[in-house]
Protein backbone atom coordinates (compact mmCIF):
# COMPACT_ATOMS: atom_id res chain seq x y z
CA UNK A 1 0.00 0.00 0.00
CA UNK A 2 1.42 3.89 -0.91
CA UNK A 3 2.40 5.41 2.18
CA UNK A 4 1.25 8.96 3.29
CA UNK A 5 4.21 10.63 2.21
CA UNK A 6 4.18 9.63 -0.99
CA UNK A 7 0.76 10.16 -1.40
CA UNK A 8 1.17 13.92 -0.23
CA UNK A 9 3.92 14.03 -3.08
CA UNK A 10 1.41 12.67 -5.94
CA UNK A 11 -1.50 14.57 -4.44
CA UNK A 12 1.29 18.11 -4.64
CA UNK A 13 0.33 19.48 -7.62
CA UNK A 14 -2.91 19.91 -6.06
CA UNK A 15 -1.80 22.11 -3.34
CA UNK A 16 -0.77 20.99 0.35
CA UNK A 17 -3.85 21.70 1.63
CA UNK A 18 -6.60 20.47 -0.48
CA UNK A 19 -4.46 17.30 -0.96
CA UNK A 20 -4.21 17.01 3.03
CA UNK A 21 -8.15 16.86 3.00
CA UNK A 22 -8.39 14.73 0.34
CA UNK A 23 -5.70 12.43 2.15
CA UNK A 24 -8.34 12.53 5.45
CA UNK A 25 -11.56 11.37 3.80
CA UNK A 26 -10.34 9.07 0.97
CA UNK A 27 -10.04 5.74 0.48
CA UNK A 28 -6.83 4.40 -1.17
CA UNK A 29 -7.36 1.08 -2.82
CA UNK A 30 -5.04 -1.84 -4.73
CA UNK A 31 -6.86 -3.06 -7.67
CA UNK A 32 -6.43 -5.89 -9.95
CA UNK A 33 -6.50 -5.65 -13.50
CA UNK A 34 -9.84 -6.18 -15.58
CA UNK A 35 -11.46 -4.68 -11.78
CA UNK A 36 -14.43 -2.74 -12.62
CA UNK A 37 -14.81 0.43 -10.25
CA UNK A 38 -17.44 2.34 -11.90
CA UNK A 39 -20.72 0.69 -13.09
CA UNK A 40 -23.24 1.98 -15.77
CA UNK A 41 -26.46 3.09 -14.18
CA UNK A 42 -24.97 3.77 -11.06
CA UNK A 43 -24.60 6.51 -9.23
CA UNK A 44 -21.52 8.14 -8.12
CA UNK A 45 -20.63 8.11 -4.49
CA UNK A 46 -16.99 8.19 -5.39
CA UNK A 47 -14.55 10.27 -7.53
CA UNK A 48 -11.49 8.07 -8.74
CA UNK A 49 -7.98 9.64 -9.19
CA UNK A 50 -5.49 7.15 -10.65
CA UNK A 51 -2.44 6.23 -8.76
CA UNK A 52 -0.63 4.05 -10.64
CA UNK A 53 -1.72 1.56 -13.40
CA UNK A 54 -4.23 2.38 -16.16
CA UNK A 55 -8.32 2.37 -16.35
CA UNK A 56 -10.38 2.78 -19.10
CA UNK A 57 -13.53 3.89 -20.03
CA UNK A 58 -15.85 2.04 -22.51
CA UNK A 59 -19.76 2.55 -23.35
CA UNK A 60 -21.57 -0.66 -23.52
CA UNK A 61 -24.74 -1.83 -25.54
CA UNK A 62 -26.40 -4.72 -25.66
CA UNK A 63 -23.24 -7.55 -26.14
CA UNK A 64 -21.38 -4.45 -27.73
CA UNK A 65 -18.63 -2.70 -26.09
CA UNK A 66 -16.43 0.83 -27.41
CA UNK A 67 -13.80 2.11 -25.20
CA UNK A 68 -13.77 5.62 -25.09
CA UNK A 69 -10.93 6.73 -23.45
CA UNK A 70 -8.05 6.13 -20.84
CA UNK A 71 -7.30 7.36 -17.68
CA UNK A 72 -3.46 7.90 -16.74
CA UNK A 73 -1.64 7.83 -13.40
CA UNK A 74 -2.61 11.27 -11.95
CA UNK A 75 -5.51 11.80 -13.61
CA UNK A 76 -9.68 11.56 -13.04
CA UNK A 77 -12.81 10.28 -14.66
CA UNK A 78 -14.46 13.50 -16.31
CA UNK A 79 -17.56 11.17 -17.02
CA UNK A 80 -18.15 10.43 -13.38
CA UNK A 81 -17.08 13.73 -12.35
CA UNK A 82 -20.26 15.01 -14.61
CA UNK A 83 -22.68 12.52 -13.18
CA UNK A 84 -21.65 13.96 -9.83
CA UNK A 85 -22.35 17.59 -10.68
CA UNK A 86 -25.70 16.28 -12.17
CA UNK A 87 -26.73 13.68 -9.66
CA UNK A 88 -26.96 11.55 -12.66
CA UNK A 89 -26.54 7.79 -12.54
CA UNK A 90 -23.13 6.74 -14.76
CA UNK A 91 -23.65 6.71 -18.49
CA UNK A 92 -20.09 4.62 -18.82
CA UNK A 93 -18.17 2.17 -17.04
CA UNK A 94 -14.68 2.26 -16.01
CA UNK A 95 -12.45 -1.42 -15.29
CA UNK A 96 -8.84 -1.14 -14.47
CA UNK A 97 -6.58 -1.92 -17.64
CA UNK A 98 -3.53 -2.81 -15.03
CA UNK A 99 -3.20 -3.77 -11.75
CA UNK A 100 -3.76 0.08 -10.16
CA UNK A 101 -3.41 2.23 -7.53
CA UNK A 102 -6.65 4.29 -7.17
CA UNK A 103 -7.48 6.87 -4.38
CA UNK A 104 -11.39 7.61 -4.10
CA UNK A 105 -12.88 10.83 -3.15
CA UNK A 106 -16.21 11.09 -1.90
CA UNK A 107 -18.41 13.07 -3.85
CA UNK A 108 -19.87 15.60 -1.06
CA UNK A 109 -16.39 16.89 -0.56
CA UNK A 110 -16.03 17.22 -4.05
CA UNK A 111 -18.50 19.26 -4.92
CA UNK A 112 -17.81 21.37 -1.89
CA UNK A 113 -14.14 21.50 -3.00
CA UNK A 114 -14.65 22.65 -6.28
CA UNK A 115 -15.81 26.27 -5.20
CA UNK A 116 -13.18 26.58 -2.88
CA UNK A 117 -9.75 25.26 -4.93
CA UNK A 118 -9.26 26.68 -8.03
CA UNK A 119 -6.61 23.80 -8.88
CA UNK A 120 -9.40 21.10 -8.34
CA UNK A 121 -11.32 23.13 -10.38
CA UNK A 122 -8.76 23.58 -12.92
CA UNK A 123 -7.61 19.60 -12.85
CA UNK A 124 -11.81 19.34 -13.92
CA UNK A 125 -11.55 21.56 -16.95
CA UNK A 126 -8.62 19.87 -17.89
CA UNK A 127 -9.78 16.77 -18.04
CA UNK A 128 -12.95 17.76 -20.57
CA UNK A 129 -10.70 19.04 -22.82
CA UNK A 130 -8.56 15.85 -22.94
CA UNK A 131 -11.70 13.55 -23.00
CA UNK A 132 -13.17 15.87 -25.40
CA UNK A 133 -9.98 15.17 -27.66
CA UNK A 134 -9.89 11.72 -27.24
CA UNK A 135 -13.52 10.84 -28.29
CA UNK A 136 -13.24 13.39 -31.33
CA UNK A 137 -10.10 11.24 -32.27
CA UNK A 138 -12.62 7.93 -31.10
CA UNK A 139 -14.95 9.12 -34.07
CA UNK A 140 -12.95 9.87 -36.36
CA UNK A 141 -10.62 6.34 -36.24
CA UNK A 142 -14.35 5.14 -36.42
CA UNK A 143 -15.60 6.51 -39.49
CA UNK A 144 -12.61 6.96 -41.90
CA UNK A 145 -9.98 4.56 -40.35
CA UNK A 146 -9.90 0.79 -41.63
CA UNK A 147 -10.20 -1.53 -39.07
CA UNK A 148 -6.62 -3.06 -39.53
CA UNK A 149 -5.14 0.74 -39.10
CA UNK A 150 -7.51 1.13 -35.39
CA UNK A 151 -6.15 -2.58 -34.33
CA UNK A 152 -2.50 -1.60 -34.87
CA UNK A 153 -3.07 1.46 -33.23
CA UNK A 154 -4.42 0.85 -30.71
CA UNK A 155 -1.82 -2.01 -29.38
CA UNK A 156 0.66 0.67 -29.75
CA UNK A 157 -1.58 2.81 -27.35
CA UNK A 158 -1.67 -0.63 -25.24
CA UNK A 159 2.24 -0.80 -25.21
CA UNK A 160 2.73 2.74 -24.73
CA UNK A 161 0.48 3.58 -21.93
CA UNK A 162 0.89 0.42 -19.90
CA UNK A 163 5.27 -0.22 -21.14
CA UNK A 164 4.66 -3.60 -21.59
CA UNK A 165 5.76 -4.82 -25.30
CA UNK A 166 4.96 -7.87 -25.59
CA UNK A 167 1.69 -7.12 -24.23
CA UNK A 168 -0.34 -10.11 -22.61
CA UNK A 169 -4.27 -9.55 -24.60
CA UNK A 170 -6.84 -12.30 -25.73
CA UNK A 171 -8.09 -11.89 -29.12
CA UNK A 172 -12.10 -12.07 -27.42
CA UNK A 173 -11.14 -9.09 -25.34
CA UNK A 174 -9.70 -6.74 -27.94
CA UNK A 175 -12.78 -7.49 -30.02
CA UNK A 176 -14.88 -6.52 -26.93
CA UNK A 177 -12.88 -3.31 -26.95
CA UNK A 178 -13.29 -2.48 -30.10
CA UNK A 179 -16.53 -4.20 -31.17
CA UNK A 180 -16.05 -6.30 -33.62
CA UNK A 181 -16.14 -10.19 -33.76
CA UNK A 182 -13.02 -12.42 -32.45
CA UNK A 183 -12.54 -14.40 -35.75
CA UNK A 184 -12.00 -10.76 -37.27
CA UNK A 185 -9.28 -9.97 -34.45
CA UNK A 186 -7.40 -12.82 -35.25
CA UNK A 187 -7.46 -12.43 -39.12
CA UNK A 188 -6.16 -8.87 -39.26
CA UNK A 189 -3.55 -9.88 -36.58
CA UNK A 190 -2.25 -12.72 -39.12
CA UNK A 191 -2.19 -9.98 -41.28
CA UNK A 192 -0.52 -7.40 -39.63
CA UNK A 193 2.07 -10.73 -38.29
CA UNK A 194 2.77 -10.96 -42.34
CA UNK A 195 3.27 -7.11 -42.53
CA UNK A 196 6.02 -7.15 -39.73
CA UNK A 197 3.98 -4.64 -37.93
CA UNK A 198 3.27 -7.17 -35.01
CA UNK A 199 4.68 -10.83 -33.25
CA UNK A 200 2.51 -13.29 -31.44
CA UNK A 201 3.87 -14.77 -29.05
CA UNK A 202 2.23 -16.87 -25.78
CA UNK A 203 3.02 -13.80 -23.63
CA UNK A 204 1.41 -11.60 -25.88
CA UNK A 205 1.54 -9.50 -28.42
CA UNK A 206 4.97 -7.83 -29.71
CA UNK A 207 5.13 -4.13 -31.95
CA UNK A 208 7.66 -4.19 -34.25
């Protein structure tokens, strides 16, 4: 478990202070990888800023699932953060992409925060304009990029987020991710394995 000090040291950049209350009323949790921590049609009772690790946001419909976007080591979910202003239940779910270190802040201080610390405030607006980046690039792969050209990138997003190359992914689970069928998956990884782009191995999958 992170000790208090270096929690105060990650926690810095929001100011001493406000990160010394946040220290006092959140919960700092270890979670496994493929852990969901925020559930559609819930509602928020918790704010989650990331640690360590990597978590990632998808949208789900019936057996179909899109991620949206990721959320880094330092960073928050804007989507939950918006159901909390609203006292909306989730519209997305979150599931850790690594084993993570997450620190949850309960929402009433939040929203009593946000007046009173500009940098909490400003951490907020910074995190809509990321999201707001990454599902603008989300569409856009979508509708003009072929689906052999979204695969390859994102593993390299994979590799480069979590530093893991080879990294250890079934075929069913990046067709979840990226909603398509598993037989698909594996044909355009054959493909890109022919192109040099990519090796399979048993502990994953290698970039070039």
């Amino acid at each position: 478990m992170i000790g208090k000090l270096e929690l105060e040291k990650k926690l810095s950049y929001l100011g001493h202070e406000l990160a010394a209350k946040i220290i006092d009323v959140s919960l700092v949790v270890e979670v496994e990888k493929n852990t969901e921590i925020v559930k559609e049609g819930q509602y928020i009772k918790y704010i989650p800023i990331v640690l360590s690790g990597l978590v990632k946001v998808s949208t789900r419909k019936e057996d179909k699932e899109l991620l949206l976007y990721y959320i880094r080591p330092l960073e928050s979910c804007v989507m939950s953060f918006s159901a909390c202003l609203k006292n909306e239940v989730s519209k997305i779910f979150a599931s850790t992409d690594d084993n993570s270190t997450i620190i949850l802040i309960p929402t009433e201080n939040v929203l009593k925060w946000i007046n009173e610390y500009p940098r909490l405030n400003g951490l907020f607006y910074q995190q809509y304009n990321l999201r707001y980046l990454d599902l603008l690039e989300t569409i856009n792969e979508l509708l003009f990029d072929k689906l052999d050209k979204r695969l390859f990138e994102y593993l390299k997003e994979k590799v480069l987020l979590t530093g893991k190359n080879p990294y250890n992914i079934s075929h069913r689970e990046i067709a979840y991710e990226l909603g398509t069928a598993r037989e698909v998956i594996t044909r355009i990884l054959k493909k890109l394995e022919m192109e040099n782009k990519i090796k399979q191995f048993k502990e994953g999958i290698r970039i070039l």
